[in-house]
C-alpha atoms as a PDB file:
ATOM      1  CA  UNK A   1      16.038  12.036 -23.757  1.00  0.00           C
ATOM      2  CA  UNK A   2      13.716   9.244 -24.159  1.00  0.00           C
ATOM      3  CA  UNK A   3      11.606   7.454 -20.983  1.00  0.00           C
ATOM      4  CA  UNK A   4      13.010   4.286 -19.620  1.00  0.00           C
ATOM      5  CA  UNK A   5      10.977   1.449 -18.630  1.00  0.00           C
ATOM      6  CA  UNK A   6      13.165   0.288 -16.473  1.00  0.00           C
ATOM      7  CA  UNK A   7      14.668   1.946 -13.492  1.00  0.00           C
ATOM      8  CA  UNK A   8      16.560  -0.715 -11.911  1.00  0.00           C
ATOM      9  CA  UNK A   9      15.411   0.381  -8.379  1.00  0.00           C
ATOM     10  CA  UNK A  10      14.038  -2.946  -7.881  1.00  0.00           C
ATOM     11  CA  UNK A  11      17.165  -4.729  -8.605  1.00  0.00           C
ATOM     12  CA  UNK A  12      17.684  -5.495  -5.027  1.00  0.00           C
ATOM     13  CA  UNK A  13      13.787  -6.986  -4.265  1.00  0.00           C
ATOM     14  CA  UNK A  14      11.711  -3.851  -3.524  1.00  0.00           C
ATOM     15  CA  UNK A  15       9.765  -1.795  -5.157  1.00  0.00           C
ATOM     16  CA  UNK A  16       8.188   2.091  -4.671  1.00  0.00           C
ATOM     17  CA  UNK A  17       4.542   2.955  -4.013  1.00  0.00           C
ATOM     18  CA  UNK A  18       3.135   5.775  -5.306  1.00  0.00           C
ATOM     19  CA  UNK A  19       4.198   8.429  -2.676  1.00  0.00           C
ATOM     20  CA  UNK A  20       8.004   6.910  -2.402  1.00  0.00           C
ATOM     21  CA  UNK A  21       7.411   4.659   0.066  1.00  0.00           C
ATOM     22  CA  UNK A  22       9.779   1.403  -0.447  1.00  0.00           C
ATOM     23  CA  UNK A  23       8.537  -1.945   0.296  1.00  0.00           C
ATOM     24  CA  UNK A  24      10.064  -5.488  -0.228  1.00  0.00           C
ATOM     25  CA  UNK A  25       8.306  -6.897  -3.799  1.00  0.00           C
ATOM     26  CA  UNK A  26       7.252  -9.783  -1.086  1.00  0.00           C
ATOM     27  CA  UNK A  27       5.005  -7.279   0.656  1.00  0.00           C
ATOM     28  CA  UNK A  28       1.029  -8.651   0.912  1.00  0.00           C
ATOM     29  CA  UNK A  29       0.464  -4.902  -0.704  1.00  0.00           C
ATOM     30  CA  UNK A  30       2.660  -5.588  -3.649  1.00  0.00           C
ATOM     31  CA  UNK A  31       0.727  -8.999  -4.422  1.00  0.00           C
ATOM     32  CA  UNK A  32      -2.724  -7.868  -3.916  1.00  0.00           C
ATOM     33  CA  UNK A  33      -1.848  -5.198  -6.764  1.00  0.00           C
ATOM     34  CA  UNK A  34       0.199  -7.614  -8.408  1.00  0.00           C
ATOM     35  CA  UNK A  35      -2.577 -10.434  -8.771  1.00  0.00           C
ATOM     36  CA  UNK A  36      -5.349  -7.301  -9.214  1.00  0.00           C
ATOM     37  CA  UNK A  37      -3.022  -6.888 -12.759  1.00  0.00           C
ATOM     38  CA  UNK A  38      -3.093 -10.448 -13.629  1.00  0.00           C
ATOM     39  CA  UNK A  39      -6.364 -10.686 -13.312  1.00  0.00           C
ATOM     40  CA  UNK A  40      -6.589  -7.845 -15.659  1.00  0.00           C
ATOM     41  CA  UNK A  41      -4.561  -9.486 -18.120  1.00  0.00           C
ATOM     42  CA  UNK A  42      -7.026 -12.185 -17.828  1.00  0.00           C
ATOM     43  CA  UNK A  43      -9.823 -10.293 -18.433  1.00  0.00           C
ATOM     44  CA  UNK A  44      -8.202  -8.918 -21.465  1.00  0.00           C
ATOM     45  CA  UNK A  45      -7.375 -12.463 -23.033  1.00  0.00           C
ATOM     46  CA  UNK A  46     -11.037 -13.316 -22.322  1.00  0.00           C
ATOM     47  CA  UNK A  47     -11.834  -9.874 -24.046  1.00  0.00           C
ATOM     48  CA  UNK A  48     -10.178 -11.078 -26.996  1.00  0.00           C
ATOM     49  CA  UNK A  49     -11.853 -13.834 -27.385  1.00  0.00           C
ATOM     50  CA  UNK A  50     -15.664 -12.731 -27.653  1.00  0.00           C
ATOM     51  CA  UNK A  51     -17.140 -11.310 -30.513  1.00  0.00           C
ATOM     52  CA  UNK A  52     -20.118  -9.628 -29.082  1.00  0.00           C
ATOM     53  CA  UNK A  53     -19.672  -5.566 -28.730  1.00  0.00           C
ATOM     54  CA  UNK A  54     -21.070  -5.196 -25.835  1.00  0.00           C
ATOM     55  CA  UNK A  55     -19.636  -7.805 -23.728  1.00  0.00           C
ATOM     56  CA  UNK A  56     -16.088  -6.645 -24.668  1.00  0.00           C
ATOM     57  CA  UNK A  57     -17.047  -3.171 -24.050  1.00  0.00           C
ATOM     58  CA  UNK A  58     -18.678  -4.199 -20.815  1.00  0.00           C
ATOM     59  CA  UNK A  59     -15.333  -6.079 -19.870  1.00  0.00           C
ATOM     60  CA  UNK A  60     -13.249  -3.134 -20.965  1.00  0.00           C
ATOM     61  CA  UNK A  61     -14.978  -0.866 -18.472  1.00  0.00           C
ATOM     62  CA  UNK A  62     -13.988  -3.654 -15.968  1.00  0.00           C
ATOM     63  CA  UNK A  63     -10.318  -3.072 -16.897  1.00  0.00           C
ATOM     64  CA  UNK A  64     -10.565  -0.062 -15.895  1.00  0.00           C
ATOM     65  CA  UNK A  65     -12.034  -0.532 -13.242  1.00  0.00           C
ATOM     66  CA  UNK A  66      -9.292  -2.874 -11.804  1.00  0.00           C
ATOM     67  CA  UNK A  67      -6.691  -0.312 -12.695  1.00  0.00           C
ATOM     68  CA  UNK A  68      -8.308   2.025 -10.611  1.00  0.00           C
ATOM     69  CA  UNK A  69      -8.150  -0.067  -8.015  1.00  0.00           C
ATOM     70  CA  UNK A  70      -4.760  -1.369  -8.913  1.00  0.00           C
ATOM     71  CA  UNK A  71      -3.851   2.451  -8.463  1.00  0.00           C
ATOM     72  CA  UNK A  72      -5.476   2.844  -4.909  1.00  0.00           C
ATOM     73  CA  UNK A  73      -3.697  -0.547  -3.609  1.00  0.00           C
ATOM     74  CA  UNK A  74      -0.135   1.322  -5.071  1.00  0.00           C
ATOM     75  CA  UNK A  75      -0.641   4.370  -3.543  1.00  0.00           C
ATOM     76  CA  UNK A  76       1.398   4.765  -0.094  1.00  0.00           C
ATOM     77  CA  UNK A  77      -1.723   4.218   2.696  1.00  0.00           C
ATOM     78  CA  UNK A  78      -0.268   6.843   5.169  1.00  0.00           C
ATOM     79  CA  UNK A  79      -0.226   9.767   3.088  1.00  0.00           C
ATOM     80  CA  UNK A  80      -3.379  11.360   1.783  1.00  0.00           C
ATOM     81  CA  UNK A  81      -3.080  11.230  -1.890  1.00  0.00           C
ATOM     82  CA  UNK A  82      -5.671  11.996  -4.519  1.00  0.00           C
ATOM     83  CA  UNK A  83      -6.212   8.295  -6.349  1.00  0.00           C
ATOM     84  CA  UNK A  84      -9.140   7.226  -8.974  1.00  0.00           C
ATOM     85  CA  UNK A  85     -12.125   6.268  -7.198  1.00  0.00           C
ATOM     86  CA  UNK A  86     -14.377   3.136  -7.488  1.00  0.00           C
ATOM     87  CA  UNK A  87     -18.338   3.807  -6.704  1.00  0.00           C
ATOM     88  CA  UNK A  88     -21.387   1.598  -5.482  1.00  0.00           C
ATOM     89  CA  UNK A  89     -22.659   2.125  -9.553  1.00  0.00           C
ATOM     90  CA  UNK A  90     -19.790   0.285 -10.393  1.00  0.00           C
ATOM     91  CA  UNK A  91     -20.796  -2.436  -8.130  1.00  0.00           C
ATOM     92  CA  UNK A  92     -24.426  -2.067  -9.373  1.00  0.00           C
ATOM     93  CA  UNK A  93     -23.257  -2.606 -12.842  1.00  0.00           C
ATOM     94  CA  UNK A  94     -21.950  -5.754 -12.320  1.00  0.00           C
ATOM     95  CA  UNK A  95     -25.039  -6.886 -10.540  1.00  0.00           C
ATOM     96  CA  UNK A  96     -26.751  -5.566 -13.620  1.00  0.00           C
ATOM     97  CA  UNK A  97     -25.177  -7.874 -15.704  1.00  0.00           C
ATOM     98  CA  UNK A  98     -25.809 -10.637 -14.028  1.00  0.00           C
ATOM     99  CA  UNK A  99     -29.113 -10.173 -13.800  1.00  0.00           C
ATOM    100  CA  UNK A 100     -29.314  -9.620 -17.630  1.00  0.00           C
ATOM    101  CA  UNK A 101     -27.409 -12.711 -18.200  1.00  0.00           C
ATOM    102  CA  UNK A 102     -28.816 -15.027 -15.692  1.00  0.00           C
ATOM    103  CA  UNK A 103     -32.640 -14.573 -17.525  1.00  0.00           C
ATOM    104  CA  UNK A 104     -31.087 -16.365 -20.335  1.00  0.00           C
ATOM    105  CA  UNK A 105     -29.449 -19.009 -19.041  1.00  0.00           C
ATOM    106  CA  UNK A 106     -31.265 -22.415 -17.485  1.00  0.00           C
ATOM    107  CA  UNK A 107     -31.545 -23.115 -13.854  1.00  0.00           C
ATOM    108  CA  UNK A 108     -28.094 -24.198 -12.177  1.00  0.00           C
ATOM    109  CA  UNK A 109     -28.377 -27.667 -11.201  1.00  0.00           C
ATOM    110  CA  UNK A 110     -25.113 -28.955 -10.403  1.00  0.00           C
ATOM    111  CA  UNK A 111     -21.742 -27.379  -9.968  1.00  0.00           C
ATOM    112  CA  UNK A 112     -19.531 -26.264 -12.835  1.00  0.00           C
ATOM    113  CA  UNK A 113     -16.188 -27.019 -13.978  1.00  0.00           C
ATOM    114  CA  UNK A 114     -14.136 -25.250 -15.989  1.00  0.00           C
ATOM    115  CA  UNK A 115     -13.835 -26.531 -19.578  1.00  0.00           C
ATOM    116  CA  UNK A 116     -15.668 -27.263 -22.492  1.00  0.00           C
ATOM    117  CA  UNK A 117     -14.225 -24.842 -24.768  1.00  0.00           C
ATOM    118  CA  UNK A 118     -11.118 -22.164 -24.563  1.00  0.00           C
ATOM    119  CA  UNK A 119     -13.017 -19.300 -23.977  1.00  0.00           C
ATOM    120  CA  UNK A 120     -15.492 -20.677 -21.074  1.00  0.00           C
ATOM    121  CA  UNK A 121     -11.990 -22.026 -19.243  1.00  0.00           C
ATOM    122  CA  UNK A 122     -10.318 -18.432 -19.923  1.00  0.00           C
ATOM    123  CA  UNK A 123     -13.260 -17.171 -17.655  1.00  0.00           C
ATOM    124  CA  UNK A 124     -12.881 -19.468 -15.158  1.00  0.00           C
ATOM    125  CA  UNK A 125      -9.285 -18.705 -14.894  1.00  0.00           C
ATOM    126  CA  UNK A 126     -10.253 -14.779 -14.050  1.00  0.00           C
ATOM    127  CA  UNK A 127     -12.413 -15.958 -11.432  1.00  0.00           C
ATOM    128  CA  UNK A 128     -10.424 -17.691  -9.485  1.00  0.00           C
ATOM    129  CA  UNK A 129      -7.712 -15.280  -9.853  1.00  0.00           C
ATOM    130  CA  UNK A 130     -10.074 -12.823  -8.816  1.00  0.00           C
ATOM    131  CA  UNK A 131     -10.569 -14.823  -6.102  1.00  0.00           C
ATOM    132  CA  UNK A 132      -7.070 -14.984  -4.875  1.00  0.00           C
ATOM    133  CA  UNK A 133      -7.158 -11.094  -5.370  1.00  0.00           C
ATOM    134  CA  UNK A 134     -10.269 -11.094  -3.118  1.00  0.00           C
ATOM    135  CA  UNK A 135      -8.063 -13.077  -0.470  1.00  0.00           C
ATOM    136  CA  UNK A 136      -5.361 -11.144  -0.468  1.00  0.00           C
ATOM    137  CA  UNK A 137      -7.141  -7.801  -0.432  1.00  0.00           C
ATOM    138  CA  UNK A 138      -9.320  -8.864   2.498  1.00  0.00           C
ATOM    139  CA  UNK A 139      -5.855 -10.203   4.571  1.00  0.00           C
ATOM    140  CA  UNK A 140      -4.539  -6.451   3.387  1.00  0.00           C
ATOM    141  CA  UNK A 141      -7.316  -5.144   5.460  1.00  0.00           C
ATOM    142  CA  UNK A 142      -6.998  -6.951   8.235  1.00  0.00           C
ATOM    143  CA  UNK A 143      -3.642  -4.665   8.998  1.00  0.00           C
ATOM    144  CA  UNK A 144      -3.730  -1.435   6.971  1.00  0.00           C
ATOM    145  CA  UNK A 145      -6.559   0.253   5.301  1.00  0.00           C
ATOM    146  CA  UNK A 146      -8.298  -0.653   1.802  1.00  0.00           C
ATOM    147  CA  UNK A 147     -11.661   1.193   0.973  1.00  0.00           C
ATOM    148  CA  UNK A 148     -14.211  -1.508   1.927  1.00  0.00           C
ATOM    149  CA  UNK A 149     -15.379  -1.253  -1.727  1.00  0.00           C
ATOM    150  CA  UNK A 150     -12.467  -2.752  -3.425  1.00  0.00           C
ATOM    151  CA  UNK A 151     -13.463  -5.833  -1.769  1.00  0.00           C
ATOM    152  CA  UNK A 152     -16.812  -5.986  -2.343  1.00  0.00           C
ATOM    153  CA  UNK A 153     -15.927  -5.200  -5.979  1.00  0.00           C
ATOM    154  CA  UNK A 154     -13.674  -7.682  -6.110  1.00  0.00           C
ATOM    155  CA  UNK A 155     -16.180 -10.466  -4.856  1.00  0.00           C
ATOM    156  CA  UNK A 156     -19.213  -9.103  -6.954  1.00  0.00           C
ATOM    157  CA  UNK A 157     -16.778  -9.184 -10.145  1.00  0.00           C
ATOM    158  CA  UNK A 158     -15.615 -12.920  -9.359  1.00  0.00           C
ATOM    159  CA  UNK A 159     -19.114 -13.961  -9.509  1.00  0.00           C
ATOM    160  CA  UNK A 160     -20.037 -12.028 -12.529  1.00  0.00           C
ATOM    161  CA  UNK A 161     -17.036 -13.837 -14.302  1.00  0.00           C
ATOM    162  CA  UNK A 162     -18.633 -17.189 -13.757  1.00  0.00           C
ATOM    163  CA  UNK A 163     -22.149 -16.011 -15.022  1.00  0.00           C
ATOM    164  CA  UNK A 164     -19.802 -14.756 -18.196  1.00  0.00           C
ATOM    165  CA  UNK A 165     -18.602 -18.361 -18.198  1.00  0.00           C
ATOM    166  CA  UNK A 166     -22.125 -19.601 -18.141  1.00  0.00           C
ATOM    167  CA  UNK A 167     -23.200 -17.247 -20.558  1.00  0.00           C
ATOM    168  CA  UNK A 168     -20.363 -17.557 -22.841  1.00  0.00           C
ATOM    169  CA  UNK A 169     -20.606 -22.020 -23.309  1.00  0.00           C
ATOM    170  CA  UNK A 170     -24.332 -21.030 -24.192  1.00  0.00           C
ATOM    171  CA  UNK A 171     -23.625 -18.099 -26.810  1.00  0.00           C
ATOM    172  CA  UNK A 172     -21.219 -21.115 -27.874  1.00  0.00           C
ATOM    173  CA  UNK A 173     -23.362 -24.017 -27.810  1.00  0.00           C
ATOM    174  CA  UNK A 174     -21.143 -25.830 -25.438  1.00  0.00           C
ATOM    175  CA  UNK A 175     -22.868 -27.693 -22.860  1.00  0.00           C
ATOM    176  CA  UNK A 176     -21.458 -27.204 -19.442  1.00  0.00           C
ATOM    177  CA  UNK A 177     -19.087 -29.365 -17.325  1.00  0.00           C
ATOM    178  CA  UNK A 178     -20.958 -30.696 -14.640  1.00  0.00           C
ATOM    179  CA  UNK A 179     -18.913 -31.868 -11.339  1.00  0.00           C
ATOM    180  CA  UNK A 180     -20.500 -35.360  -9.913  1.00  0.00           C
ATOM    181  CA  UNK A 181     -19.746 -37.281  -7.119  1.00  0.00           C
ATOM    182  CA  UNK A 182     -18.385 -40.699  -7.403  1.00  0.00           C
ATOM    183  CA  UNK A 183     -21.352 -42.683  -5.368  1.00  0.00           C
END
């Protein structure tokens, strides 16, 4: 017999972590992982849209990353269950990155809005979802436990998405949006 994608266990609003435990598909668990896989899909649409090798490799990595951590925010928090790990490296990487990006790109002067081209805007929308993951994560936290790292992950990757978006409208040649005050 073939697999089924669907179940229809969640016909009646919840949903199953991994371990069995139910919980209503409302749950602040169930939309930290939730937004932590739409960011993902984000990721992969900016992915998509870049040419260069090792920025789409680099952003792959991330995918996996988020998975893992997608995993570890499924998984049932009061049973000890083996689940993919995240490490500092990983955190280090994305510094990394930034670092390598931020030597070629000019002094920021002014804040940034999105825009100026698809791609630059498709970054900008993965940061700020990353942000709301970041939010809902650290509310998780306050309650039940979360490995400290997923957060910190989660913040270092939200600013690594707008150096990408930086980095990406100058790979371009699309000058940035600058926000100004109306005087």
């Amino acid at each position: 017999m073939a697999f089924k994608i669907y179940t229809k266990t969640g016909d009646k609003g919840e949903t199953g972590l991994f371990g069995g435990k139910r919980l209503p598909k409302y749950d602040l668990r169930i939309e930290s992982y939730g937004t932590v896989d739409e960011l993902n899909s984000y990721i992969g649409l900016v992915r998509d849209y870049l040419e260069e090798d090792t920025t789409r490799d680099f952003l792959k990595a991330i995918q996996d990353r988020l998975f893992t951590i997608g995993a570890n925010l499924a998984s049932d928090p009061d049973k000890s269950m083996s689940t993919p790990d995240l490490l500092e490296t990983d955190v280090q990487s994305l510094e990394q990155q930034m670092d390598l990006m931020d030597e070629t790109l000019p002094a920021l002067k002014n804040f940034i809005l999105p825009g100026g081209h698809p791609t630059v805007s498709f970054c900008h929308i993965a940061r700020t979802v990353c942000r709301r993951a970041e939010r809902q994560v650290v509310a998780l936290a306050a309650n039940e436990a979360v490995d400290e790292i997923v957060m910190v992950y989660l913040n270092r990757l939200s600013d690594y998405l707008f150096v990408l978006s930086r980095k990406v409208a100058k790979d371009l040649n699309v000058e940035e949006v600058s926000w100004h005050a109306r005087k």
